[in-house]
Protein backbone atom coordinates (compact mmCIF):
# COMPACT_ATOMS: atom_id res chain seq x y z
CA UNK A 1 46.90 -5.89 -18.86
CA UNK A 2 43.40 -6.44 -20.17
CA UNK A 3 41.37 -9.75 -19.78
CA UNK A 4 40.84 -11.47 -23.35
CA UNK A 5 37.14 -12.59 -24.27
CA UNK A 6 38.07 -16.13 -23.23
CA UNK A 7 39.32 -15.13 -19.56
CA UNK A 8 36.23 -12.93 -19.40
CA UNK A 9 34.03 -16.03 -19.87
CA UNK A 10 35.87 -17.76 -17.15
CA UNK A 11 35.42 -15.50 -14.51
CA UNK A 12 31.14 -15.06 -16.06
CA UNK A 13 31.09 -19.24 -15.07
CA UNK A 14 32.97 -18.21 -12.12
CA UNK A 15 30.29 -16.21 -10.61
CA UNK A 16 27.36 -18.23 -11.57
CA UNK A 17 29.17 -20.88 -9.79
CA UNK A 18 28.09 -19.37 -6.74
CA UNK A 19 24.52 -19.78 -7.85
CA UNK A 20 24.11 -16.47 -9.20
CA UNK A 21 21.45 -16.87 -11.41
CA UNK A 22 20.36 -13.20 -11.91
CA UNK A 23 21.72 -11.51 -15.42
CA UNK A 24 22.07 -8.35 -13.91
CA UNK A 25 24.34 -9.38 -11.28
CA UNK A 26 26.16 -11.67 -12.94
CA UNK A 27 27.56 -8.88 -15.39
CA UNK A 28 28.39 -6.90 -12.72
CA UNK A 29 29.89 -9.35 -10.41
CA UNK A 30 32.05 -10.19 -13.78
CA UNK A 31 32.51 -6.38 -14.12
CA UNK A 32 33.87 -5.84 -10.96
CA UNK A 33 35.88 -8.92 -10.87
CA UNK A 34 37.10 -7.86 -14.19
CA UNK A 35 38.28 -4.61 -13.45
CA UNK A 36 39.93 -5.60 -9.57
CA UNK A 37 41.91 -8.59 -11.90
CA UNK A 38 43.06 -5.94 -14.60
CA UNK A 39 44.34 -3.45 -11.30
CA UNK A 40 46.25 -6.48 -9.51
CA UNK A 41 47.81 -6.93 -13.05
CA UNK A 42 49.27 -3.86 -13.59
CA UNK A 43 50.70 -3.77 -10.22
CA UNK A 44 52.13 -7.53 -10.89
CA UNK A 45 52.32 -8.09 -14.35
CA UNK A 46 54.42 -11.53 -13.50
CA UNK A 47 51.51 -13.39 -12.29
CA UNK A 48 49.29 -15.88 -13.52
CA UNK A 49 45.83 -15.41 -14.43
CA UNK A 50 45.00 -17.77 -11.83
CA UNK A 51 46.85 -16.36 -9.17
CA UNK A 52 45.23 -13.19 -10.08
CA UNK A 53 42.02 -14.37 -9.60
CA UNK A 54 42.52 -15.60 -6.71
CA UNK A 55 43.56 -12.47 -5.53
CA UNK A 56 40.67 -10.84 -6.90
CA UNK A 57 38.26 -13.43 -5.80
CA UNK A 58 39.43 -13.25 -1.83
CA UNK A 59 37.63 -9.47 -1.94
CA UNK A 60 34.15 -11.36 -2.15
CA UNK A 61 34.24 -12.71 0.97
CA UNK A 62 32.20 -12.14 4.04
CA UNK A 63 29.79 -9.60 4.21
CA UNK A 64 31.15 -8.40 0.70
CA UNK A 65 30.58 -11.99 -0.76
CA UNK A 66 28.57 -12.83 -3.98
CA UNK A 67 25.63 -14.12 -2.45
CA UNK A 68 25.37 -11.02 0.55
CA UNK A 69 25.62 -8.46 -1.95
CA UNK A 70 22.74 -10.31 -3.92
CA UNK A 71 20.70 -10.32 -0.62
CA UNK A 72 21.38 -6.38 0.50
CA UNK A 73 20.52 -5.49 -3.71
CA UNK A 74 17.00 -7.43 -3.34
CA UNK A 75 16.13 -5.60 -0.15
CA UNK A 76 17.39 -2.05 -1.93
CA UNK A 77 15.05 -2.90 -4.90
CA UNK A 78 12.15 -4.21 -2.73
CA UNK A 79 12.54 -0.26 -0.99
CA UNK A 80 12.88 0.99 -4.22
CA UNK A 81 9.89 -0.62 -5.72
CA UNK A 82 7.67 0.53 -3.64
CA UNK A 83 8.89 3.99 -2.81
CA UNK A 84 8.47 4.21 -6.58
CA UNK A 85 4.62 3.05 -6.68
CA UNK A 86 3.80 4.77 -3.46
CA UNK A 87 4.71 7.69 -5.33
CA UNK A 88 2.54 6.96 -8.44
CA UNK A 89 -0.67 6.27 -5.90
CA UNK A 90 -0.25 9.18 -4.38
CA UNK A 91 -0.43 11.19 -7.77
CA UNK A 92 -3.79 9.79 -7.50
CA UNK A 93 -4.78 11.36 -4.38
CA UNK A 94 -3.86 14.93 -5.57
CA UNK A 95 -5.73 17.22 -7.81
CA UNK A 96 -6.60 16.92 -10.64
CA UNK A 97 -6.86 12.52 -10.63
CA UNK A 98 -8.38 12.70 -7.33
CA UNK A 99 -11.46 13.63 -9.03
CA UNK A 100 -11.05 10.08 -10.83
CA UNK A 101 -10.51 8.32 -7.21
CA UNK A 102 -13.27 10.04 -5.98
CA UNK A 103 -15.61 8.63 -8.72
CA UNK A 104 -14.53 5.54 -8.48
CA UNK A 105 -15.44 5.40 -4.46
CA UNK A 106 -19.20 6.95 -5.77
CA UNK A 107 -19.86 4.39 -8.54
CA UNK A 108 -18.78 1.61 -6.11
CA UNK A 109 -21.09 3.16 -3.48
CA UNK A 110 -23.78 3.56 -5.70
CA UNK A 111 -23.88 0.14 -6.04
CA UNK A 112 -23.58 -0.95 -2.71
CA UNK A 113 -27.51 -0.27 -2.85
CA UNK A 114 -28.60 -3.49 -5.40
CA UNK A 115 -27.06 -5.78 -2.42
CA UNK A 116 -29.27 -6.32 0.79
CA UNK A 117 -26.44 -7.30 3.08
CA UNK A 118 -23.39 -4.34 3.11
CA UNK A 119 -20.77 -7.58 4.08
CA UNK A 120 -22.10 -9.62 0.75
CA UNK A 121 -21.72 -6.65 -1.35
CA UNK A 122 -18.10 -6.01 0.07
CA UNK A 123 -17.37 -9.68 -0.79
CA UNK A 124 -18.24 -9.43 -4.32
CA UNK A 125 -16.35 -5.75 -4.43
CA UNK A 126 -13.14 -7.32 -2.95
CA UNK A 127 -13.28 -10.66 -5.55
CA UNK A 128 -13.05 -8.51 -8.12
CA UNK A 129 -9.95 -7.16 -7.07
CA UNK A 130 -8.68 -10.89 -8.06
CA UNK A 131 -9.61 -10.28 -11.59
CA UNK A 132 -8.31 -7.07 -11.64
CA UNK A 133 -4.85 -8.59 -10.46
CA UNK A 134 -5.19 -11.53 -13.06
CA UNK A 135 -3.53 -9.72 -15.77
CA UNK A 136 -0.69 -8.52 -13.42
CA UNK A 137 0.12 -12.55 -12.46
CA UNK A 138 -0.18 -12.99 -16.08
CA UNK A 139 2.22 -10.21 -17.15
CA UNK A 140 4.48 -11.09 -14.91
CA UNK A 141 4.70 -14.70 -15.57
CA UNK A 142 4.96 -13.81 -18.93
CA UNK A 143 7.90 -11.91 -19.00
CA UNK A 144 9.46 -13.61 -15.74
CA UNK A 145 12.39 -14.77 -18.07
CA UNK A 146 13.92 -12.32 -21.16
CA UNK A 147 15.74 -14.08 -23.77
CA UNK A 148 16.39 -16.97 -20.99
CA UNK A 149 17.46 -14.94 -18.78
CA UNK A 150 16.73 -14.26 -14.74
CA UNK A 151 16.50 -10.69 -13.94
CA UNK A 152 16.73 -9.80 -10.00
CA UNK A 153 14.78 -6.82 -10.77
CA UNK A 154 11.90 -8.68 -12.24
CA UNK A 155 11.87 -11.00 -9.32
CA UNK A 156 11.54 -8.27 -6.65
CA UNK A 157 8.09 -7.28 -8.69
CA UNK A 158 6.58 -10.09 -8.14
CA UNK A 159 3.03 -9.76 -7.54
CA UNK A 160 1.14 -12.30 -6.59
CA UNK A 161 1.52 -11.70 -2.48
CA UNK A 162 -0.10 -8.63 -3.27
CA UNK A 163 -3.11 -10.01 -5.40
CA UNK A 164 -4.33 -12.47 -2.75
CA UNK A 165 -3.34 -10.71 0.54
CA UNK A 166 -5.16 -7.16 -0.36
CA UNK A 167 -8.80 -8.71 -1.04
CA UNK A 168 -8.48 -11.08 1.69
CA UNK A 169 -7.37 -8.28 3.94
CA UNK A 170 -10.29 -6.58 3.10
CA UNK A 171 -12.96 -9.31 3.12
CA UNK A 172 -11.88 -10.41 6.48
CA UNK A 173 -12.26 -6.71 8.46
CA UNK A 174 -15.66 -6.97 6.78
CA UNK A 175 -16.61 -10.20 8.30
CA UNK A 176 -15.37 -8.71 11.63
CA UNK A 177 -17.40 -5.61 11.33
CA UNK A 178 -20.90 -7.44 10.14
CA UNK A 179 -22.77 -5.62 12.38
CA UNK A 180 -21.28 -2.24 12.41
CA UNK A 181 -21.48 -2.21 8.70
CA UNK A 182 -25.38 -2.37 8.77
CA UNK A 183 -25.85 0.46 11.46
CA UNK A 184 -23.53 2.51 9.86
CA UNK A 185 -22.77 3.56 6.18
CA UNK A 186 -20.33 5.52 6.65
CA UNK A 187 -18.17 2.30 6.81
CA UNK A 188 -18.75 0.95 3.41
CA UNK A 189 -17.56 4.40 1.92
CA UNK A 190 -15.00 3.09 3.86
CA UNK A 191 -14.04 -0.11 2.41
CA UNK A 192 -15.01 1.12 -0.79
CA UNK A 193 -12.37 3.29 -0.57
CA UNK A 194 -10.03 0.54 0.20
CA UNK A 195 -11.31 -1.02 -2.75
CA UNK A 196 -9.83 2.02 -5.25
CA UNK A 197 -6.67 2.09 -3.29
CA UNK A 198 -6.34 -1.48 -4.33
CA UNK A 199 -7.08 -0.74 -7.56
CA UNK A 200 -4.74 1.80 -7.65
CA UNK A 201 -1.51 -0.63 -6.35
CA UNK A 202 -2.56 -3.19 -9.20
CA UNK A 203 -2.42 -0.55 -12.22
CA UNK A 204 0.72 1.00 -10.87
CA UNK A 205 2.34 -2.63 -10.21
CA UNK A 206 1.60 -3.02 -14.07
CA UNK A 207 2.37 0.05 -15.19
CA UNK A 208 5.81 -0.50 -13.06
CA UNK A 209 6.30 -3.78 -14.46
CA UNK A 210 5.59 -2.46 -17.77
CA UNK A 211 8.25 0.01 -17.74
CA UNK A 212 10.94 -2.02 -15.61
CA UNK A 213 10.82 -4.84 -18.68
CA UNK A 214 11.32 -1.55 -21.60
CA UNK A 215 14.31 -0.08 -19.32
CA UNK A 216 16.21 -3.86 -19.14
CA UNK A 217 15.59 -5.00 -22.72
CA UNK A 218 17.05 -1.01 -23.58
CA UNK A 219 20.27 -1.82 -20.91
CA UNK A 220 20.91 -5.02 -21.73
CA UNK A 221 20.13 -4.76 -26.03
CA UNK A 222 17.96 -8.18 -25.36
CA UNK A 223 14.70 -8.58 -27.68
């Protein structure tokens, strides 16, 4: 037996009963429940639809339930993510954009030399890293919702962690180093090549964003 649209839609408000609220998963929580309802069915054809989905509904329990499942998929996109832009950065580091990285590290070298103090100049070289990362928060605010809806995957890019930990990261080992930094240049090549890797995790965050957004409008057919 095959669910009708109208028992379809019950079992949708079924799952988001269990505060579900991403899209993705609640189509495929439906999905599943769907397709274990239509298999008790054919076995028992005499039973109710309700009885049925109680059946099917006793499967989600436990370490299989609605809300564990949405827990383990976050930390499986989280790994995802960022085996996926660890990959991108690295395409940076390898010939022929390395030449890019490298001139990026040479410019912001270059000028280290219109600031007296190394740990002022690194202070003004990590702040801009916040206005690189502005148009990632933006972006991602932006397009936080698609056609109303809540996408898990969207939530796991979520940037702004990222934006304010990486320059602060980098300001603060400056501050520890004051001294070290003026005896020894060496260092601010150093931190200036922190500076392009955090460059580097900003445009691939947007880049991944970018192309995360294109891939769930295509899967889902929303504008």
């Amino acid at each position: 037996m095959r669910l009708n649209t109208e028992q379809t839609q019950n079992i949708f408000n079924y799952v988001t009963s269990f505060d579900i609220k991403y899209y993705e998963l609640q189509v495929e929580f439906t999905d599943h429940m769907v397709t274990s309802m239509e298999e008790i069915w054919e076995k028992n054809p005499e039973l109710t639809f309700h009885l049925v989905k109680q059946h099917a509904s006793s499967k989600f329990v436990g370490d299989s339930s609605f809300k564990s499942i949405e827990a383990e998929r976050k930390c499986i996109l989280q790994k995802e993510y960022r085996k996926a832009q660890w990959k991108m950065i690295t395409e940076y580091l390898k010939f022929p954009k390395i030449f890019g990285s490298i001139l990026l590290v040479y410019i912001a070298y270059t000028f280290s030399a219109y600031f007296v103090s190394p740990q002022k100049y690194l202070a003004v070289l990590f702040c801009s890293l916040l206005i690189i990362g502005l148009p990632l928060l933006y972006y991602w605010w932006k397009t936080k919702e698609i056609d109303g809806k809540h996408f898990l995957t969207l939530e796991t890019l979520q940037p702004s962690l990222l934006v304010y930990s990486f320059p602060n990261l980098g300001m603060g080992m400056s501050n520890l180093l004051e001294q070290e930094l003026l005896q020894n240049q060496w260092l601010v090549v150093l931190f200036c090549c922190i500076w392009v890797l955090g460059i580097l995790i900003s445009v691939t965050a947007i880049h991944l964003q970018k192309k995360t957004i294109v891939n769930i409008k295509k899967q889902y057919q929303l504008n």
